[in-house]
N, C-alpha and C. Protein backbone atom coordinates (compact mmCIF):
# COMPACT_ATOMS: atom_id res chain seq x y z
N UNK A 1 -27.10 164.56 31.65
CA UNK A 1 -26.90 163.15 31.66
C UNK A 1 -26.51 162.66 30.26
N UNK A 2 -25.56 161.71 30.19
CA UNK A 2 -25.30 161.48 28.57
C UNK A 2 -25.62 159.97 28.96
N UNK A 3 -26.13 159.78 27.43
CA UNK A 3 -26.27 158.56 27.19
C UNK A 3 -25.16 157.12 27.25
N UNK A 4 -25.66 156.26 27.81
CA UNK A 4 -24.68 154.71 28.02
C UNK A 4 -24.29 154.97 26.72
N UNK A 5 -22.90 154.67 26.63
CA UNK A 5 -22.29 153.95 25.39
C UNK A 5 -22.44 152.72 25.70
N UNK A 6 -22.64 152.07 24.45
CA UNK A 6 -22.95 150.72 23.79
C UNK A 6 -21.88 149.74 24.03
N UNK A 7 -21.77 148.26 24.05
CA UNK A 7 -20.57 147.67 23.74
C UNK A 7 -20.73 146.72 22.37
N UNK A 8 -21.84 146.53 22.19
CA UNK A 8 -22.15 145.37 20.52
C UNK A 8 -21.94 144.65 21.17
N UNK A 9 -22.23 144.17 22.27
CA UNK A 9 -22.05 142.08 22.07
C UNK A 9 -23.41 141.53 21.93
N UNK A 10 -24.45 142.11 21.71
CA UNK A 10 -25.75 141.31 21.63
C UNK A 10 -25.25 141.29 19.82
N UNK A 11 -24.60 141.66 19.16
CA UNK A 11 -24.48 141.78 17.71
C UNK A 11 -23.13 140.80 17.21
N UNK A 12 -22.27 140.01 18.15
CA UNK A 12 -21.15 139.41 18.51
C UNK A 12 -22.50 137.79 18.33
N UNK A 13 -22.59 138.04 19.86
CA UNK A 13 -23.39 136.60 20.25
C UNK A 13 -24.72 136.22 18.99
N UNK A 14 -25.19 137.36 18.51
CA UNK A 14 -25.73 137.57 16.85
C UNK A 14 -25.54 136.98 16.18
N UNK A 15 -24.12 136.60 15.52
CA UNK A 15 -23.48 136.17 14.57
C UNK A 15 -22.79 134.58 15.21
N UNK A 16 -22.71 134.50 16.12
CA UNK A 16 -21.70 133.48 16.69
C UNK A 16 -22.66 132.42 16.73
N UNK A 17 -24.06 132.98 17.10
CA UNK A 17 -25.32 131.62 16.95
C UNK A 17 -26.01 131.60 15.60
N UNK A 18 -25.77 132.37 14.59
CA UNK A 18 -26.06 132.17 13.14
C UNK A 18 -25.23 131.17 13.16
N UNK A 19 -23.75 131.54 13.13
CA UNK A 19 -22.85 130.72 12.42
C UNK A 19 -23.10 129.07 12.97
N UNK A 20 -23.42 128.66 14.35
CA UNK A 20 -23.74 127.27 14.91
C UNK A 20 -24.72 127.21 14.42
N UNK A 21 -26.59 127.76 14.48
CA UNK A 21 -26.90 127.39 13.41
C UNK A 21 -26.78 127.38 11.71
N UNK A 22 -26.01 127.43 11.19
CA UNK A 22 -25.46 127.29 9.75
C UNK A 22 -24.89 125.97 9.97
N UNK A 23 -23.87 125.59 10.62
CA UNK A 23 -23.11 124.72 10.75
C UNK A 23 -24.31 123.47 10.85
N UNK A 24 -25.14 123.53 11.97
CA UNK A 24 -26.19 122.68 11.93
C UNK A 24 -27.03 122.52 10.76
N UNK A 25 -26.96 123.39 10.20
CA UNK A 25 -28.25 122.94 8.58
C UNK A 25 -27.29 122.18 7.84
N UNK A 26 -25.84 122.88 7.45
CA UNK A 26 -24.98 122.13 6.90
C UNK A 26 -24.91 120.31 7.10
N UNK A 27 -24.80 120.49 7.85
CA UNK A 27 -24.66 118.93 9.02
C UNK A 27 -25.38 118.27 8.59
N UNK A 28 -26.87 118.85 8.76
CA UNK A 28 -27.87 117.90 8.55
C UNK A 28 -28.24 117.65 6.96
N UNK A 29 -27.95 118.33 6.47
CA UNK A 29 -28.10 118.15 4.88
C UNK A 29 -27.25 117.37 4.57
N UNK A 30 -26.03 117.19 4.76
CA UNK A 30 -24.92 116.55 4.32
C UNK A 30 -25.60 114.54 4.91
N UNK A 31 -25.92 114.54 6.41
CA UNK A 31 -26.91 113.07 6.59
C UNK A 31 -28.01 112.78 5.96
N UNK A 32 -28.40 113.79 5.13
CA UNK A 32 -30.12 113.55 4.75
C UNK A 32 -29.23 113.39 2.95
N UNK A 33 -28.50 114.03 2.86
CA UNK A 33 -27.90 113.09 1.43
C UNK A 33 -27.30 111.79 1.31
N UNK A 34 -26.26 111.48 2.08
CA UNK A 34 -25.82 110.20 2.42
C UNK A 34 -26.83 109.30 2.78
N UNK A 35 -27.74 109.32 3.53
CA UNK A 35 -28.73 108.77 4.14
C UNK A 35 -29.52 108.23 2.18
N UNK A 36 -30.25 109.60 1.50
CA UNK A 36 -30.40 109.38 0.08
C UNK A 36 -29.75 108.35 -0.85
N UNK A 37 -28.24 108.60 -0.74
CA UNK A 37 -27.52 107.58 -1.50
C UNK A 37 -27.76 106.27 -0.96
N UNK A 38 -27.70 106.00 0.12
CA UNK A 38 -27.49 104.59 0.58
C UNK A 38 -28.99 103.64 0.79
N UNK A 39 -30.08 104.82 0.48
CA UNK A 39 -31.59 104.02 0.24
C UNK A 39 -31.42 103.76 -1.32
N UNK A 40 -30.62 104.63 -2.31
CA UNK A 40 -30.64 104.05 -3.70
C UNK A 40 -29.91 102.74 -3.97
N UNK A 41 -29.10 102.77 -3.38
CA UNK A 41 -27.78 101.75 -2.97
C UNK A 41 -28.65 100.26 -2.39
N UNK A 42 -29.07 100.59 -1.40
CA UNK A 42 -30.00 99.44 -1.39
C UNK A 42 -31.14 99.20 -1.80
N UNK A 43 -31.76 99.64 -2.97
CA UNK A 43 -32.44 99.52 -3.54
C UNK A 43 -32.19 99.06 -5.41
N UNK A 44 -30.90 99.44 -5.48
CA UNK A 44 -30.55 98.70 -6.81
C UNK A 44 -30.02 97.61 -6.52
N UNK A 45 -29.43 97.37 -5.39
CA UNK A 45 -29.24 95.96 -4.83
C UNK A 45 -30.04 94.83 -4.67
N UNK A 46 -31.33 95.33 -4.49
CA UNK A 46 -32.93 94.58 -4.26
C UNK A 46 -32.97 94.17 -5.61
N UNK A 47 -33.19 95.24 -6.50
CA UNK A 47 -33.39 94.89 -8.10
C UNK A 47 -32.31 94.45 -8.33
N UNK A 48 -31.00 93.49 -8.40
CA UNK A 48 -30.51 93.11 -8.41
C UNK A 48 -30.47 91.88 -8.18
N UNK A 49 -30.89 91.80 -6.68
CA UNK A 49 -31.32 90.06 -6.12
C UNK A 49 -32.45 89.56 -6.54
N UNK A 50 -33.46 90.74 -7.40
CA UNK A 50 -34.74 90.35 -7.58
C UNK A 50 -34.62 89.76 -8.85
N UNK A 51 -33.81 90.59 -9.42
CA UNK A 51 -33.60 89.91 -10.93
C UNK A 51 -32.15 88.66 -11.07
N UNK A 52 -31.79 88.00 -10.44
CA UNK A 52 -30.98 87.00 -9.96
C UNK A 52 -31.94 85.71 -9.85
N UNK A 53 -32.68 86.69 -8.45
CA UNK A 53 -33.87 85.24 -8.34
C UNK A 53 -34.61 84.81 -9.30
N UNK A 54 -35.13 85.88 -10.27
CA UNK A 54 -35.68 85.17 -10.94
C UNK A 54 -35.34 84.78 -12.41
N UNK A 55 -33.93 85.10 -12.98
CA UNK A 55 -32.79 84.33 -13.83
C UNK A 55 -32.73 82.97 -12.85
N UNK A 56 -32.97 82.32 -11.87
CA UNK A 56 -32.65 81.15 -11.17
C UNK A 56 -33.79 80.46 -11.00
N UNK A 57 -35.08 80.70 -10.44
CA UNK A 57 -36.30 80.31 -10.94
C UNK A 57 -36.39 80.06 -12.98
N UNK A 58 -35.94 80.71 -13.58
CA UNK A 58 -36.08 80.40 -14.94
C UNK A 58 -35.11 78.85 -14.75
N UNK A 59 -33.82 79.06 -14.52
CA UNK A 59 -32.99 78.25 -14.93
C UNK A 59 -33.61 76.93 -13.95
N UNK A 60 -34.31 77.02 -12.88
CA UNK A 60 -34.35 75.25 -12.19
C UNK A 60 -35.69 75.13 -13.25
N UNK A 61 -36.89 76.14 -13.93
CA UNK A 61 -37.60 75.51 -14.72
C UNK A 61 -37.43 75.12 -16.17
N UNK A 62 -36.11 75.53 -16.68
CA UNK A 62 -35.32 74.79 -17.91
C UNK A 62 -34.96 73.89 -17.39
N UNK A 63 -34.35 73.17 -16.36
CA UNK A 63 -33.81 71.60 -16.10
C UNK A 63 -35.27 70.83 -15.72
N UNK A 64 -36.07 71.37 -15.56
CA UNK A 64 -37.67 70.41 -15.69
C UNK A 64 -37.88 70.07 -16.69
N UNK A 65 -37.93 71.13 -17.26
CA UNK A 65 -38.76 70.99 -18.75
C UNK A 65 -37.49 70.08 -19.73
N UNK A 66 -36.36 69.48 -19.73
CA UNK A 66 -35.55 68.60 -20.33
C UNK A 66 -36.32 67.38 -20.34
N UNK A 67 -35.74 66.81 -21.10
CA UNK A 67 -36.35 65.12 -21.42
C UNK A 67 -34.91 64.31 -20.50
N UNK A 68 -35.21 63.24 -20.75
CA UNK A 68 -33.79 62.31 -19.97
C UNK A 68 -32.82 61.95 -21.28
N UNK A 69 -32.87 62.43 -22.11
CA UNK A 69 -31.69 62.24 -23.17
C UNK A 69 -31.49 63.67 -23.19
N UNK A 70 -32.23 64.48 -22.49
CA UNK A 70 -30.98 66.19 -22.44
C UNK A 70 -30.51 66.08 -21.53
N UNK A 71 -30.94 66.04 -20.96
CA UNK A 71 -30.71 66.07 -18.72
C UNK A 71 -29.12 64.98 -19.51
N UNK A 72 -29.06 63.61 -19.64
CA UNK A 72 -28.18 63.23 -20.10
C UNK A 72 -26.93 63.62 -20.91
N UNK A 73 -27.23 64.55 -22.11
CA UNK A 73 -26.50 65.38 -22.60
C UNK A 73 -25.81 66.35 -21.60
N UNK A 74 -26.52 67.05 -21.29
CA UNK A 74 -26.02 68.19 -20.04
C UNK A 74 -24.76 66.98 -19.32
N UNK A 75 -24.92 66.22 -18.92
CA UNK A 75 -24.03 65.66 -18.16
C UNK A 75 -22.62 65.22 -18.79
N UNK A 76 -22.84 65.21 -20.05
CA UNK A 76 -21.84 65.10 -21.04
C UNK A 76 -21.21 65.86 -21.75
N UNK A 77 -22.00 66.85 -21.59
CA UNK A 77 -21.71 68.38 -22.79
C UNK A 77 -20.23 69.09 -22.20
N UNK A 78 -19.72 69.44 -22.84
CA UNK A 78 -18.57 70.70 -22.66
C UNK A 78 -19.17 71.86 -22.50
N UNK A 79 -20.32 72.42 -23.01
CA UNK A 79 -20.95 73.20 -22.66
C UNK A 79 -21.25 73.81 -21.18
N UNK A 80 -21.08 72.70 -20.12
CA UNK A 80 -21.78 72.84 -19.08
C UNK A 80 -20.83 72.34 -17.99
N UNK A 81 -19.37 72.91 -18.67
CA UNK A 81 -18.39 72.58 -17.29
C UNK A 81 -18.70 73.62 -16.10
N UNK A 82 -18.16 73.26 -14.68
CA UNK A 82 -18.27 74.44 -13.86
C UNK A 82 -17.76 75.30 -13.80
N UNK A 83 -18.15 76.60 -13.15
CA UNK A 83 -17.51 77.34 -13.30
C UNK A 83 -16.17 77.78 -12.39
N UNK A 84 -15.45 78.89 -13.01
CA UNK A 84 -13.70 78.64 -11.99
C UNK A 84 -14.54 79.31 -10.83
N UNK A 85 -15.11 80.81 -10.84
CA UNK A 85 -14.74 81.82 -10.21
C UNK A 85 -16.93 82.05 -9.94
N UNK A 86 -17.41 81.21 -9.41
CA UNK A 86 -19.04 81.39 -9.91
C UNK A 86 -19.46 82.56 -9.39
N UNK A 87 -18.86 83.29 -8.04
CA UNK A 87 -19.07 84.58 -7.76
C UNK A 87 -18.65 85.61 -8.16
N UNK A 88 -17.66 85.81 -9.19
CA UNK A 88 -17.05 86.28 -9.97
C UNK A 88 -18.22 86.35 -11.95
N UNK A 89 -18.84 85.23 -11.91
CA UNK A 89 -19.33 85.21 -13.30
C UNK A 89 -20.30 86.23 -13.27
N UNK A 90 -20.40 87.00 -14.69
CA UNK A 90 -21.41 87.99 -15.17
C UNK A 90 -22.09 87.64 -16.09
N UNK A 91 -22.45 86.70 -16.25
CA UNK A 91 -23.55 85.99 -17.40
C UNK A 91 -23.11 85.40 -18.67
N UNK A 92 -21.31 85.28 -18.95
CA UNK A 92 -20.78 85.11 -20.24
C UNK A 92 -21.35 83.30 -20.25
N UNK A 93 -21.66 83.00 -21.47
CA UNK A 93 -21.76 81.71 -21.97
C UNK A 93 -22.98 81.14 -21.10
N UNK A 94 -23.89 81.74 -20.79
CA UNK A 94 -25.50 81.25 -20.41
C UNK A 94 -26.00 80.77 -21.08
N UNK A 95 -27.12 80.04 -20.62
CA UNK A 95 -28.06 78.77 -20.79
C UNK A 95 -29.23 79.59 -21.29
N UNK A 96 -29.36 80.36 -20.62
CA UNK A 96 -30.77 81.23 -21.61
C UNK A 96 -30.53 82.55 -20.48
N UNK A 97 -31.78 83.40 -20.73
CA UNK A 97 -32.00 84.97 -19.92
C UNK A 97 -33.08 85.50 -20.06
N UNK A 98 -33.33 86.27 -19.42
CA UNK A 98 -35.16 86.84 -19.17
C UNK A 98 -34.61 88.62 -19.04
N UNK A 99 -35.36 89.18 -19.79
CA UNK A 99 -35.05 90.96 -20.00
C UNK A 99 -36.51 90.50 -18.46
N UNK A 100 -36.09 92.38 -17.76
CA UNK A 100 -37.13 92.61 -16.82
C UNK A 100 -37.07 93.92 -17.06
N UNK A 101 -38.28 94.54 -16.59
CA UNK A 101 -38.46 95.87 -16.63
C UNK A 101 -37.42 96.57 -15.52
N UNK A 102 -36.98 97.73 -15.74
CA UNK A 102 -36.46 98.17 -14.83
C UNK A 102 -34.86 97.81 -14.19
N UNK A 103 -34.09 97.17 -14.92
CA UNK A 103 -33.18 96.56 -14.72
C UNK A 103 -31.95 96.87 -15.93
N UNK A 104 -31.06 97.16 -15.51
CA UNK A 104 -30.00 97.39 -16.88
C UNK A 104 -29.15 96.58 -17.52
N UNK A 105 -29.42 94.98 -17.76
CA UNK A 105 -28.85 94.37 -18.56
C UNK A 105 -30.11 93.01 -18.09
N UNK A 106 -30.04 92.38 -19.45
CA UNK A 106 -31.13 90.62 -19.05
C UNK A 106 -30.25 89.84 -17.66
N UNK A 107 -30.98 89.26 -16.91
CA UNK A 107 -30.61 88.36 -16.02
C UNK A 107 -29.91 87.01 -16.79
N UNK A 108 -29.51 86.33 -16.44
CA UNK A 108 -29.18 85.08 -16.94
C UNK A 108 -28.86 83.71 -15.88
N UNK A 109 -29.00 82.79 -16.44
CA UNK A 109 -28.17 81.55 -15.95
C UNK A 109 -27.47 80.53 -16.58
N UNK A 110 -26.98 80.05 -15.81
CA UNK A 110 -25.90 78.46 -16.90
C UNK A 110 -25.70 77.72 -15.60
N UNK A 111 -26.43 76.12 -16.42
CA UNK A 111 -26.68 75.02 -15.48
C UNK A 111 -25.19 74.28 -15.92
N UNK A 112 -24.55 73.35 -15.09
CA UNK A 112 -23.64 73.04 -14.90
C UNK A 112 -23.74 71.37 -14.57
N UNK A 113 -23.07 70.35 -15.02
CA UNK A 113 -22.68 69.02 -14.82
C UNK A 113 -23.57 68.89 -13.53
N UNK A 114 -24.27 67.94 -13.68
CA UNK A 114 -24.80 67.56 -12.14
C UNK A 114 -23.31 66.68 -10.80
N UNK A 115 -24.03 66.37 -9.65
CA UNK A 115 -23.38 65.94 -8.47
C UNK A 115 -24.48 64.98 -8.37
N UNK A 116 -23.63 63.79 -7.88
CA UNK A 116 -24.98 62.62 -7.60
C UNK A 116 -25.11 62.30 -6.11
N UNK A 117 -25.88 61.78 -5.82
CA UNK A 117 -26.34 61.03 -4.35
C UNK A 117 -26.93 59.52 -4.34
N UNK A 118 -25.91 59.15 -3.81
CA UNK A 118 -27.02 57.88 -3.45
C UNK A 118 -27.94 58.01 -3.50
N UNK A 119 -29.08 57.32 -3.35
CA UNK A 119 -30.67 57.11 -3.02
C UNK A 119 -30.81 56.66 -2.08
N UNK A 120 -30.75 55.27 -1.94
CA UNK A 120 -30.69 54.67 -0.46
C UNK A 120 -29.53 53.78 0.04
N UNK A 121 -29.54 54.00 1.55
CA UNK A 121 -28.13 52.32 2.08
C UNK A 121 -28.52 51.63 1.63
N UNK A 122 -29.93 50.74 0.93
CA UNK A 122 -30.28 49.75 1.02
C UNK A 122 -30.04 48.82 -0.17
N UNK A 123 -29.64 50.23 -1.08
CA UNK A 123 -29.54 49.83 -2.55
C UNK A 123 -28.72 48.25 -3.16
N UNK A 124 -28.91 47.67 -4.58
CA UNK A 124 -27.78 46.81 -5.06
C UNK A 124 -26.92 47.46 -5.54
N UNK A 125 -25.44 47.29 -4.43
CA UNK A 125 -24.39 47.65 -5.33
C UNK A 125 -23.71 47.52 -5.96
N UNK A 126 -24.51 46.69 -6.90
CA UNK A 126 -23.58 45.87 -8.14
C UNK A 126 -24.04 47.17 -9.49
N UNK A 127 -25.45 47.72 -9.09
CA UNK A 127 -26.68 48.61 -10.06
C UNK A 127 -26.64 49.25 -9.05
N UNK A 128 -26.06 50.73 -8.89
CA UNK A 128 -26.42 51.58 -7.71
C UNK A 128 -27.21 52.61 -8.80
N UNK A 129 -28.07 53.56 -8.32
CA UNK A 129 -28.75 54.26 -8.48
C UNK A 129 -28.51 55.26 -8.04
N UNK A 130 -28.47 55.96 -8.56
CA UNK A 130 -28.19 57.74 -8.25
C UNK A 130 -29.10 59.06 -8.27
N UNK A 131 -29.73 59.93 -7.79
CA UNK A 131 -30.30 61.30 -7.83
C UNK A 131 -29.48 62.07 -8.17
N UNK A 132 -29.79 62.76 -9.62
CA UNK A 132 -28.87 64.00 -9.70
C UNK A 132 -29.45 65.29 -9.63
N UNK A 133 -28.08 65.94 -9.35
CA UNK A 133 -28.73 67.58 -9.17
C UNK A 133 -27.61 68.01 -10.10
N UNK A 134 -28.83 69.36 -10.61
CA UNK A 134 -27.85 69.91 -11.31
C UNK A 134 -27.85 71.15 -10.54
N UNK A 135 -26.55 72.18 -10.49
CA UNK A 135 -26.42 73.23 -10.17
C UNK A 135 -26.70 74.11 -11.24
N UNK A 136 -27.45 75.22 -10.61
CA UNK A 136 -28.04 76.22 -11.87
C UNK A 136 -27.59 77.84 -11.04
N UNK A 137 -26.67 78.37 -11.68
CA UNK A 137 -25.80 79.55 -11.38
C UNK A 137 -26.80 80.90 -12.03
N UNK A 138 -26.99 81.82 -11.41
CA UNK A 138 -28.06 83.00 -11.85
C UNK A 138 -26.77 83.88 -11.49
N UNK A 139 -27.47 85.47 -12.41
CA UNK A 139 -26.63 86.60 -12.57
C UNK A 139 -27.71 87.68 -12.70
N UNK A 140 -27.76 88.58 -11.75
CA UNK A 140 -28.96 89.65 -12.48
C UNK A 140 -27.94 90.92 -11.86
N UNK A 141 -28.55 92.52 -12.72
CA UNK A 141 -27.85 93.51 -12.12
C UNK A 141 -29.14 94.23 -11.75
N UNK A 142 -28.93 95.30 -11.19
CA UNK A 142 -29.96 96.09 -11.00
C UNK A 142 -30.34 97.51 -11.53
N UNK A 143 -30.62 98.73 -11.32
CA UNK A 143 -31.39 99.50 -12.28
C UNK A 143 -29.56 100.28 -12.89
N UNK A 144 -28.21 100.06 -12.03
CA UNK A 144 -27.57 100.04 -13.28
C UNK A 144 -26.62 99.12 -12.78
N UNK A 145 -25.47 99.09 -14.02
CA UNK A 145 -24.90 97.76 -13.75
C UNK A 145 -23.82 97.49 -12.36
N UNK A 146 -23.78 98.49 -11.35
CA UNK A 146 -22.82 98.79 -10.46
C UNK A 146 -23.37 97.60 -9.15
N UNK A 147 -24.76 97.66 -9.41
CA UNK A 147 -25.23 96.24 -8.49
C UNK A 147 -25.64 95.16 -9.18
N UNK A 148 -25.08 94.13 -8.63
CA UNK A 148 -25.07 92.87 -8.97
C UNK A 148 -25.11 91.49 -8.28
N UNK A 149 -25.49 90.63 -8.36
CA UNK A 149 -25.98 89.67 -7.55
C UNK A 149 -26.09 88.48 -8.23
N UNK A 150 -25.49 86.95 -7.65
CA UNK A 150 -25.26 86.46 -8.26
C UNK A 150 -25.74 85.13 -7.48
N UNK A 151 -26.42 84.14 -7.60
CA UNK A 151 -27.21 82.90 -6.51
C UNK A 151 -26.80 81.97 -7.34
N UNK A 152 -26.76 80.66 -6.59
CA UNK A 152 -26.69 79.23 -6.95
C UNK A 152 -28.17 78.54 -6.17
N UNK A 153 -28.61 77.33 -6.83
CA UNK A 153 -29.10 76.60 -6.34
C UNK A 153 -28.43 75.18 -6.71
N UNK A 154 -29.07 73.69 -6.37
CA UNK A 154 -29.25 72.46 -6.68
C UNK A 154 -30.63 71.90 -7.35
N UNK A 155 -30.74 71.80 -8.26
CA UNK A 155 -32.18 70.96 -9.20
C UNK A 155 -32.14 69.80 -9.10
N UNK A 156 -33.48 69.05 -8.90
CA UNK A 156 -33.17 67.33 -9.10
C UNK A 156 -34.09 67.24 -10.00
N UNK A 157 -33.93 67.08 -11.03
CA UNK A 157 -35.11 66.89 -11.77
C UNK A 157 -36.54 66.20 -11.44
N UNK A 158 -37.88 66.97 -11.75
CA UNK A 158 -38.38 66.25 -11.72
C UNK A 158 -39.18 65.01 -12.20
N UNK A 159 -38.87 65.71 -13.52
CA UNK A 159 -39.23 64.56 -14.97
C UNK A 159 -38.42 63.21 -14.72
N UNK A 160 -37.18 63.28 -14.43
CA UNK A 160 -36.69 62.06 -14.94
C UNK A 160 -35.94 61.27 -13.60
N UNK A 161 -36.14 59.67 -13.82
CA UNK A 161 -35.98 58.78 -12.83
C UNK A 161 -34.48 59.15 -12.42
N UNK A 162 -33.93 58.14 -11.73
CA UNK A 162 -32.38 57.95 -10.97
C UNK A 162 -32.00 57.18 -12.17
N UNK A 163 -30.58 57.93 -12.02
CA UNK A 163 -29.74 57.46 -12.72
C UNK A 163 -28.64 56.95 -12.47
N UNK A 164 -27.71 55.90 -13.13
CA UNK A 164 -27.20 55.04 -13.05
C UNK A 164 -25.94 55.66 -12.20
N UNK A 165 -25.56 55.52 -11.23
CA UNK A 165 -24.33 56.47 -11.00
C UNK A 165 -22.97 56.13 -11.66
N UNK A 166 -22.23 57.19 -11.35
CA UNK A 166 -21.13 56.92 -12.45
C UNK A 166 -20.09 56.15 -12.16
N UNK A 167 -19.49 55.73 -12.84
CA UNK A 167 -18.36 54.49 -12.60
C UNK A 167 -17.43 54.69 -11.88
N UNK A 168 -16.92 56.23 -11.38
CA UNK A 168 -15.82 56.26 -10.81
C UNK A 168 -16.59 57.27 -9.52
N UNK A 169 -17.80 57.27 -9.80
CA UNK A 169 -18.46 57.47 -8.36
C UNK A 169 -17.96 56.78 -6.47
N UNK A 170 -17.68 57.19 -6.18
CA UNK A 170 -17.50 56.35 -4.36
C UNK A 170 -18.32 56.63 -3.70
N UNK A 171 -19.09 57.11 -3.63
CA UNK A 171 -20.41 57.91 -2.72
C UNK A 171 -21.05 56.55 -2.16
């Protein structure tokens, strides 16, 4: 009796399910990196908005802390025209800035000419009275400078009364 000759396909099908699993580790490593990048990605983005928010919290508590002959100035200053492009600005020509830990450049802001409002229908409009706000523009980046984030608010002061609105006001 002689022995079966062999054909090798258990040594075929061997290699053919290495290679699918290979392909599968590949695969999955390649999502578990991408997946990596895009938790850093949103996470310098966070430190980014975190340090924005609070360049913007600084800046509505610099328009408190003014007297009514700055708050006034501000409204007059060249200093404090608006800006062209405000989602576009990176902190050039700010009002002040706060360093934070963990962050790769100081946050900043720059408050800008106020916008007025009436107060009430009821008012004399010979003496109208006005509420102003000032807009206060923030800039922060995050742990490097590739994220960035940039908020507006409106301030009404709270120190100082209504003011006279302006002459070429229509509101």
């Amino acid at each position: 009796m002689r022995p079966k000759r062999q054909e090798g396909s258990a040594l075929i099908v061997g290699l053919v399910l290495l290679l699918v699993v290979t392909i599968l580790a590949i695969t999955g490593m390649q999502d578990t990196l991408l997946q990596e990048r895009m938790s850093g990605n949103w996470h310098d983005r966070n430190l980014a908005f975190q340090a924005s928010e609070a360049a913007l919290r600084e800046g509505e508590h610099w328009i408190n802390q003014r007297t009514l002959s700055e708050l006034d100035a501000i409204d007059q200053s060249s200093a404090h025209e608006p800006l062209t492009q405000p989602a576009a600005w990176e902190g050039a020509g700010q009002h002040g800035s706060i360093n934070l830990d963990g962050i790769a450049d100081e946050a900043s802001f720059y408050v800008v000419h106020p916008s007025y409002s009436r107060m009430r229908p009821d008012m004399d409009l010979a003496q109208p009275k006005c509420d102003r706000y000032f807009p206060v523009y923030a800039h922060g980046v995050g742990g490097t400078v590739n994220a960035r984030a940039t908020l507006q608010s409106s301030v009404m002061p709270t120190t100082a009364p209504p003011a006279d609105c302006p002459a070429d006001w229509g509101g």
